[in-house]
N, C-alpha and C. Protein backbone atom coordinates (compact mmCIF):
# COMPACT_ATOMS: atom_id res chain seq x y z
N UNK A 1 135.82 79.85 44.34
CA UNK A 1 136.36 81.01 45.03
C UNK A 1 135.77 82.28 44.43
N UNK A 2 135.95 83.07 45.63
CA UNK A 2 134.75 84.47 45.18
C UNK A 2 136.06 85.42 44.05
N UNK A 3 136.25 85.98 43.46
CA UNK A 3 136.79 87.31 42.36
C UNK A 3 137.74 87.73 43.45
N UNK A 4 137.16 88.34 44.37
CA UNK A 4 138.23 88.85 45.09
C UNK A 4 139.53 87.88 46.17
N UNK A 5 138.88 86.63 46.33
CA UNK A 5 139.93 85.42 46.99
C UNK A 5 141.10 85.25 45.59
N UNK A 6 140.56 85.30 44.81
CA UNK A 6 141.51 84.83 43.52
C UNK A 6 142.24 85.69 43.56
N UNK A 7 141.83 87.31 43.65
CA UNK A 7 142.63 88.20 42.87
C UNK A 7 143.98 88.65 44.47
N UNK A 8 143.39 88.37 45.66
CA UNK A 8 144.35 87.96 46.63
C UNK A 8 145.21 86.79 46.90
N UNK A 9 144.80 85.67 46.25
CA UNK A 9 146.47 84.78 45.82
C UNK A 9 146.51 84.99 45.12
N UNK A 10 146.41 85.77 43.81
CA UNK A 10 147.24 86.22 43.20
C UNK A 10 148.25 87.20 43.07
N UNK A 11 147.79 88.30 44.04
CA UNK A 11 148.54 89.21 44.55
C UNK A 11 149.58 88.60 45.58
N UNK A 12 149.40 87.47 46.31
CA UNK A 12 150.42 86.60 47.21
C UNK A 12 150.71 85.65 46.46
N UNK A 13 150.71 85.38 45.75
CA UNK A 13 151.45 84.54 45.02
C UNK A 13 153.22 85.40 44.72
N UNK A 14 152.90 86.54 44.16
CA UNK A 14 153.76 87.13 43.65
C UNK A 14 154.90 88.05 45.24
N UNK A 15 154.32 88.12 46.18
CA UNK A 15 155.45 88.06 47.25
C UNK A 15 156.34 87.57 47.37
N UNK A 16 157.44 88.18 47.75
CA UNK A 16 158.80 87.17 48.26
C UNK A 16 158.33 86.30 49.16
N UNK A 17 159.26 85.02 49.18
CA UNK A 17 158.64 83.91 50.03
C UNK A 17 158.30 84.09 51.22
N UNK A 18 159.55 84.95 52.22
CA UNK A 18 159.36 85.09 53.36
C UNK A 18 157.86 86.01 53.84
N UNK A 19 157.72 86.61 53.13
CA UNK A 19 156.01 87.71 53.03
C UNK A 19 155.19 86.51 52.93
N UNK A 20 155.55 85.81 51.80
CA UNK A 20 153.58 84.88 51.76
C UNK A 20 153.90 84.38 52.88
N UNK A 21 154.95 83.54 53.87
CA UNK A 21 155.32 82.50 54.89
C UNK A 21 154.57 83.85 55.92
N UNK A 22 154.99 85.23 56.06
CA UNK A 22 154.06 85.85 57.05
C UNK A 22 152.58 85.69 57.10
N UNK A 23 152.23 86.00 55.77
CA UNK A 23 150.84 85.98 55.11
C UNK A 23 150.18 85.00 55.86
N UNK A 24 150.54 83.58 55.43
CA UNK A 24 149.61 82.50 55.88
C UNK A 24 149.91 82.46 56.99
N UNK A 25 150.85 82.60 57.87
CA UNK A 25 150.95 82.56 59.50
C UNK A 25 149.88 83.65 60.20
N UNK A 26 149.72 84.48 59.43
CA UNK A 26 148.57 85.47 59.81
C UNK A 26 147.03 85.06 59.32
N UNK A 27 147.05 84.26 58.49
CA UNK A 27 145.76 84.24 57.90
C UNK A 27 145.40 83.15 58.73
N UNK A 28 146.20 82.11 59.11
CA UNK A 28 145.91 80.87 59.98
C UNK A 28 145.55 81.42 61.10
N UNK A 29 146.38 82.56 62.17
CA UNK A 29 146.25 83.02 63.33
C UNK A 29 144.78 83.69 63.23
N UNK A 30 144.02 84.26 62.53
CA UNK A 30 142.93 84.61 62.20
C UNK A 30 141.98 83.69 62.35
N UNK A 31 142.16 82.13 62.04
CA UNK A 31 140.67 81.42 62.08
C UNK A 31 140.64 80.91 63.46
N UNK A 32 141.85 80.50 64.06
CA UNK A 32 141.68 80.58 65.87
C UNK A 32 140.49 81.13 66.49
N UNK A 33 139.94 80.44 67.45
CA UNK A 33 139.18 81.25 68.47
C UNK A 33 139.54 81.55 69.22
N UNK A 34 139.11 82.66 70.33
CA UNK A 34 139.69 83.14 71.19
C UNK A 34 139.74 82.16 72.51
N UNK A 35 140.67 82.11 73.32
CA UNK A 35 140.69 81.17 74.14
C UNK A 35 139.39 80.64 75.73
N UNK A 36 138.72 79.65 75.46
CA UNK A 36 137.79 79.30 76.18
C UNK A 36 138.28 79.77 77.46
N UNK A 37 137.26 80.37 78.17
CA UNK A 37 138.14 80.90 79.55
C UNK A 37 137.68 79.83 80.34
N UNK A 38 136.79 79.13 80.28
CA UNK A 38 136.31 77.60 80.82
C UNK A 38 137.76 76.82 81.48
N UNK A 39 138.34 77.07 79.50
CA UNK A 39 139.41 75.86 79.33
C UNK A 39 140.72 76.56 80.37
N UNK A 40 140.55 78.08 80.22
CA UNK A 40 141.38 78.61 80.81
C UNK A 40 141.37 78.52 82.58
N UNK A 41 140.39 78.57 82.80
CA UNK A 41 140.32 78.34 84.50
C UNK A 41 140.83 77.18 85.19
N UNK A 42 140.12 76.46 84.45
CA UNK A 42 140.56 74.83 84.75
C UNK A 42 141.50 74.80 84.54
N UNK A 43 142.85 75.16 83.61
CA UNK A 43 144.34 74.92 83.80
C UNK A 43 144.62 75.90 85.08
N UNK A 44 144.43 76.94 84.63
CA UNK A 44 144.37 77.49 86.59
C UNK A 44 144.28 76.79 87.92
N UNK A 45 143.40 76.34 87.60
CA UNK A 45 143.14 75.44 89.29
C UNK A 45 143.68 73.89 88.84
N UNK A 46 144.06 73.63 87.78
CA UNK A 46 145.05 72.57 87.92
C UNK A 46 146.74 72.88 88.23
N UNK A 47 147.12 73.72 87.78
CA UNK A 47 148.13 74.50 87.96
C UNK A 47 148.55 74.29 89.45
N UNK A 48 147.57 75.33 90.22
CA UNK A 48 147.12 75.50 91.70
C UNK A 48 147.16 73.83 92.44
N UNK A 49 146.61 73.07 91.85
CA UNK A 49 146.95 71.68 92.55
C UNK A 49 147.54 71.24 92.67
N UNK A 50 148.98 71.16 91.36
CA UNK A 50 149.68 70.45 91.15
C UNK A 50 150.69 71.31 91.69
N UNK A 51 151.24 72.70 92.00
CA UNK A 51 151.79 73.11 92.93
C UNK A 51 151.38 72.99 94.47
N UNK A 52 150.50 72.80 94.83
CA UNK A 52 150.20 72.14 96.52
C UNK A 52 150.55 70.94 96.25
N UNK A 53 150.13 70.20 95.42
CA UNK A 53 151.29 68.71 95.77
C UNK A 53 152.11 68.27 95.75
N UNK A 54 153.15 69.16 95.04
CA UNK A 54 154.52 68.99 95.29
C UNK A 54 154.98 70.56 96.55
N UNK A 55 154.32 71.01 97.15
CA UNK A 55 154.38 71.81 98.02
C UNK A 55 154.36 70.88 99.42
N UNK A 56 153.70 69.64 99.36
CA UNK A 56 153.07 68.68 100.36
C UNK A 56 154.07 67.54 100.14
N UNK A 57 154.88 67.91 98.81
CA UNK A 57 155.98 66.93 98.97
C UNK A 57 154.80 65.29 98.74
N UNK A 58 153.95 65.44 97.90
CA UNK A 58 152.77 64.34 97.52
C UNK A 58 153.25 64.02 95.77
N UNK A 59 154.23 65.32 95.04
CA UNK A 59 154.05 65.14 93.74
C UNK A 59 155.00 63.74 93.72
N UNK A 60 155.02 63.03 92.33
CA UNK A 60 156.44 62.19 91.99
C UNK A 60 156.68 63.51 90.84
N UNK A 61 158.42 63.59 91.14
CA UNK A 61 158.91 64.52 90.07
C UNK A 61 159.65 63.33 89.09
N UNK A 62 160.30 63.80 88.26
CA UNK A 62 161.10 63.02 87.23
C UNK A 62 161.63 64.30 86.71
N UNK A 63 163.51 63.86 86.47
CA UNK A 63 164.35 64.44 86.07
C UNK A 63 164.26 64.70 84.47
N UNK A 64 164.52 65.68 84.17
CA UNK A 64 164.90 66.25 82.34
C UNK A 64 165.42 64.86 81.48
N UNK A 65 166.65 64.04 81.88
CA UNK A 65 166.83 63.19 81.66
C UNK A 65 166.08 61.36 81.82
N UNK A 66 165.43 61.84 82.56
CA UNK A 66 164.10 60.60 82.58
C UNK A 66 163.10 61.24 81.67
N UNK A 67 162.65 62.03 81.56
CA UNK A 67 161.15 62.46 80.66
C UNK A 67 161.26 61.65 79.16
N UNK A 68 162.85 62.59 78.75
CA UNK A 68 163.65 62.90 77.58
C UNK A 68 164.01 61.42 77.10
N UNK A 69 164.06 60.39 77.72
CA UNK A 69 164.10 59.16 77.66
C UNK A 69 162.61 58.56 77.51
N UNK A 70 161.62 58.38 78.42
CA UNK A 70 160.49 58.30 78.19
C UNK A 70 160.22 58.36 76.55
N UNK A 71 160.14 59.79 76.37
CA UNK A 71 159.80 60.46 74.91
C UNK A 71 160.27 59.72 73.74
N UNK A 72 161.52 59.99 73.78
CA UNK A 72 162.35 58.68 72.78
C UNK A 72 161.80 57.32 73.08
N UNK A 73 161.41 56.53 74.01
CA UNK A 73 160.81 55.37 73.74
C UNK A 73 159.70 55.37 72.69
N UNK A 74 159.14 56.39 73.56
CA UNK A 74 157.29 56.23 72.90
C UNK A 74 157.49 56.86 72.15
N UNK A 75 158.60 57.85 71.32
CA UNK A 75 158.48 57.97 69.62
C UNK A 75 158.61 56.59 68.74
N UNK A 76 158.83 55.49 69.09
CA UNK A 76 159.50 54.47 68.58
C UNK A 76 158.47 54.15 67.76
């Protein structure tokens, strides 16, 4: 580590907990990239589909209580 990474956990080290818990939630949100607009379109026009097919009365829906069941299986 470079002099100055050290001498910044060391300066966060010494924060109240809830500050370093900001700290690294910020320092993590920092190495993110910005969102692929690729990735972004394509949920768009999936979005767009999957509302015309249940617009066409084509979707199968499933109730809160069926999913929520599902889920609990396949945590097993």
């Amino acid at each position: 580590m470079t002099d100055t990474v050290i001498e910044l956990a060391q300066r966060g080290r010494a924060l109240a907990a809830k500050d370093r818990e900001r700290l690294v939630d910020l320092l993590i949100d920092s190495l993110e990239d910005a969102p692929d607009p690729g990735v972004e379109e394509a949920w768009r026009l999936e979005i767009r589909r999957r509302v015309a097919a249940y617009e066409r009365g084509e979707a199968t829906l499933f109730g809160v209580d069926e999913v929520m069941a599902e889920a609990k299986r396949l945590a097993r």
